[in-house]
C-alpha atoms as a PDB file:
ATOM      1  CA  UNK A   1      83.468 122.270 109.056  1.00  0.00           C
ATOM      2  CA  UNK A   2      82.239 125.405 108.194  1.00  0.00           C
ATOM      3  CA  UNK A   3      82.098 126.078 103.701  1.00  0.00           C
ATOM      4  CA  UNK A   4      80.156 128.593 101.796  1.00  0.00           C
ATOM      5  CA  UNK A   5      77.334 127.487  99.142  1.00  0.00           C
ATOM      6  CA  UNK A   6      75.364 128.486  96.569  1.00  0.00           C
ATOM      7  CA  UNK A   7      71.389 128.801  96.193  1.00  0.00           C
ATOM      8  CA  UNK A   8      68.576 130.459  94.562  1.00  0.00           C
ATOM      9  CA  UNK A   9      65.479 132.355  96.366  1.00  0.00           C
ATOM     10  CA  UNK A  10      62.227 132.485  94.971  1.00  0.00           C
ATOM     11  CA  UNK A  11      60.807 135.588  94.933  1.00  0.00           C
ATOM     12  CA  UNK A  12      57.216 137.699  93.729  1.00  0.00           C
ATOM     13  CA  UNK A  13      53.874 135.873  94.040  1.00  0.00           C
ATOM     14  CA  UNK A  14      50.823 136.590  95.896  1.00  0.00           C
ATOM     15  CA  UNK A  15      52.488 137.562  98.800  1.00  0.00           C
ATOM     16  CA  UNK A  16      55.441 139.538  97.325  1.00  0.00           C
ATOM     17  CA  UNK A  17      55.395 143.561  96.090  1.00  0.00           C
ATOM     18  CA  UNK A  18      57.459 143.859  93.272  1.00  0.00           C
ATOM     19  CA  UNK A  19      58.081 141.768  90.269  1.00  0.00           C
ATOM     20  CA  UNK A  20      55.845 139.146  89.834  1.00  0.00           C
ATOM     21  CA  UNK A  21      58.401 135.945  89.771  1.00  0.00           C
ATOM     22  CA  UNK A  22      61.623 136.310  89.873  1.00  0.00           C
ATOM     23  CA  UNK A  23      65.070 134.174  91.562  1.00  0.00           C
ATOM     24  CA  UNK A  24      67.903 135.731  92.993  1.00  0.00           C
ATOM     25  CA  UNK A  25      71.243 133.575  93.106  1.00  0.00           C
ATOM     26  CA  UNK A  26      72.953 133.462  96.785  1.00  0.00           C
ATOM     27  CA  UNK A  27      75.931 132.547  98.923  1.00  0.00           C
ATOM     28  CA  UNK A  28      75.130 131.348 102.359  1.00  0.00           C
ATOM     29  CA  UNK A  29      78.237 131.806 104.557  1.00  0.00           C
ATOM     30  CA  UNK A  30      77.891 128.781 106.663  1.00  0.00           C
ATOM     31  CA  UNK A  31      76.558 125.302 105.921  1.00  0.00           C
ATOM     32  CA  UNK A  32      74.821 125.684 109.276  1.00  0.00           C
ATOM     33  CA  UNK A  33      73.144 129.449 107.706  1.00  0.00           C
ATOM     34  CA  UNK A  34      69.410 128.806 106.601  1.00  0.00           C
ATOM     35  CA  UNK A  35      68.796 132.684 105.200  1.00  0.00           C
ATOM     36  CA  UNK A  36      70.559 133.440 102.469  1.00  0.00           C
ATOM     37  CA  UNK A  37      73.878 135.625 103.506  1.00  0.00           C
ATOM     38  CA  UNK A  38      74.526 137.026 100.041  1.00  0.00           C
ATOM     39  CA  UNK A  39      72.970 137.582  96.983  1.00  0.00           C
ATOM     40  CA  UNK A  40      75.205 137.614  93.986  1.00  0.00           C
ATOM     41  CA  UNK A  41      72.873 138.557  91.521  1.00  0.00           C
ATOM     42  CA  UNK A  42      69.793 141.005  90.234  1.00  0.00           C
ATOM     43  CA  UNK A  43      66.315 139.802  90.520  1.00  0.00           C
ATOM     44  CA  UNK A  44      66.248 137.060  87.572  1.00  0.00           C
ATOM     45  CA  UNK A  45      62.844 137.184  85.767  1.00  0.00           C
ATOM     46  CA  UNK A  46      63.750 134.770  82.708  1.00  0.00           C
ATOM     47  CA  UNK A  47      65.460 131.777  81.843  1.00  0.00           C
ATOM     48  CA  UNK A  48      67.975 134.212  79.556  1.00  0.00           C
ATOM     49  CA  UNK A  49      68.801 136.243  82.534  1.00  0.00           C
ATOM     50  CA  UNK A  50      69.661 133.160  84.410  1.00  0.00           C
ATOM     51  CA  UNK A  51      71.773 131.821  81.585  1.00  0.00           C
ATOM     52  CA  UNK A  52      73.352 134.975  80.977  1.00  0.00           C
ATOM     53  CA  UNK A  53      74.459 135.568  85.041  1.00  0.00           C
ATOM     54  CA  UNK A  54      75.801 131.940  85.164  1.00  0.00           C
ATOM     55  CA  UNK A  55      77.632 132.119  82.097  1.00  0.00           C
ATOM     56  CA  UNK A  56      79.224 135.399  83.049  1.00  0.00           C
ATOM     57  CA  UNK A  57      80.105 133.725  86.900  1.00  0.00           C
ATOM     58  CA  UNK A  58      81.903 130.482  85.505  1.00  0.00           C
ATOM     59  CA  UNK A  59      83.579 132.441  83.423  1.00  0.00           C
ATOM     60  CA  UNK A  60      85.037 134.938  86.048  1.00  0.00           C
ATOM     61  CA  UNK A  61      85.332 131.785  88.291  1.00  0.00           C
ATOM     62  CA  UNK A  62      87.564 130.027  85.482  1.00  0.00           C
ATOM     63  CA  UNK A  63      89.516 133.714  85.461  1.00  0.00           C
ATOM     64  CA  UNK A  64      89.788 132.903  89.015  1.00  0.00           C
ATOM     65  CA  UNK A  65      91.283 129.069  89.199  1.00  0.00           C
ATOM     66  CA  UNK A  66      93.879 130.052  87.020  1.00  0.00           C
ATOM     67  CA  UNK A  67      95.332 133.200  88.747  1.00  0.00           C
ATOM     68  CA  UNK A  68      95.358 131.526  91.665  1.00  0.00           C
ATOM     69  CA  UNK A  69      97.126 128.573  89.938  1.00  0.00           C
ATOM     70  CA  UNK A  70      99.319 130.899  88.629  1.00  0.00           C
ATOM     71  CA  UNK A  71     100.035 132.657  92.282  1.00  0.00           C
ATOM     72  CA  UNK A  72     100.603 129.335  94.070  1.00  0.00           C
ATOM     73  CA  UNK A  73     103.587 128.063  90.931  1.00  0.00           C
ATOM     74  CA  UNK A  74     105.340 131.535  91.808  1.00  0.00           C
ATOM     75  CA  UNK A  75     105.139 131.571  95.364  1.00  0.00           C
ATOM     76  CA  UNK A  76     106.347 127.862  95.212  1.00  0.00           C
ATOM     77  CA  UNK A  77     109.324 128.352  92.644  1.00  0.00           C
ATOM     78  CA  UNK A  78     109.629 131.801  95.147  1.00  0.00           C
ATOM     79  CA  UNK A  79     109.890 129.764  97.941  1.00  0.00           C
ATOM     80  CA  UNK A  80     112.210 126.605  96.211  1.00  0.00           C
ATOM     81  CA  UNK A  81     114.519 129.354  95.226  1.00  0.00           C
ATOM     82  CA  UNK A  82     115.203 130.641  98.737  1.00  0.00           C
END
């Protein structure tokens, strides 16, 4: 059964160019993917910036749940009515 999921990557460090620690939040597109497929968010450098990017994800998520709720009632009164 293939299903995306969610991770983090590590970045910066000794062996990194750029910023010196940092994650960056991810979607792999397979449960059998290793590398990270997608990354969802900027380079994350504190704790705020991580709070602040999953705060503003649930809350589009939650946006989400209930439009689709909202689609499957109409297309299943839609469809009852037929």
């Amino acid at each position: 059964m293939m299903k995306g999921e969610f991770g983090f990557h590590r970045g910066g460090g000794e062996h990194e160019t750029g910023p010196a620690a940092y994650v960056q939040i991810y979607v792999k597109s397979s449960a059998l993917s290793r590398a990270p497929d997608l990354a969802i968010s900027a380079h994350l450098m504190t704790e705020a910036e991580i709070d602040e990017f999953m705060d503003d994800a649930l809350a589009e998520l939650e946006e989400i749940r209930i439009d689709a709720k909202k689609a499957l009632a109409a297309a299943a009164s839609h469809q009852a009515a037929s």
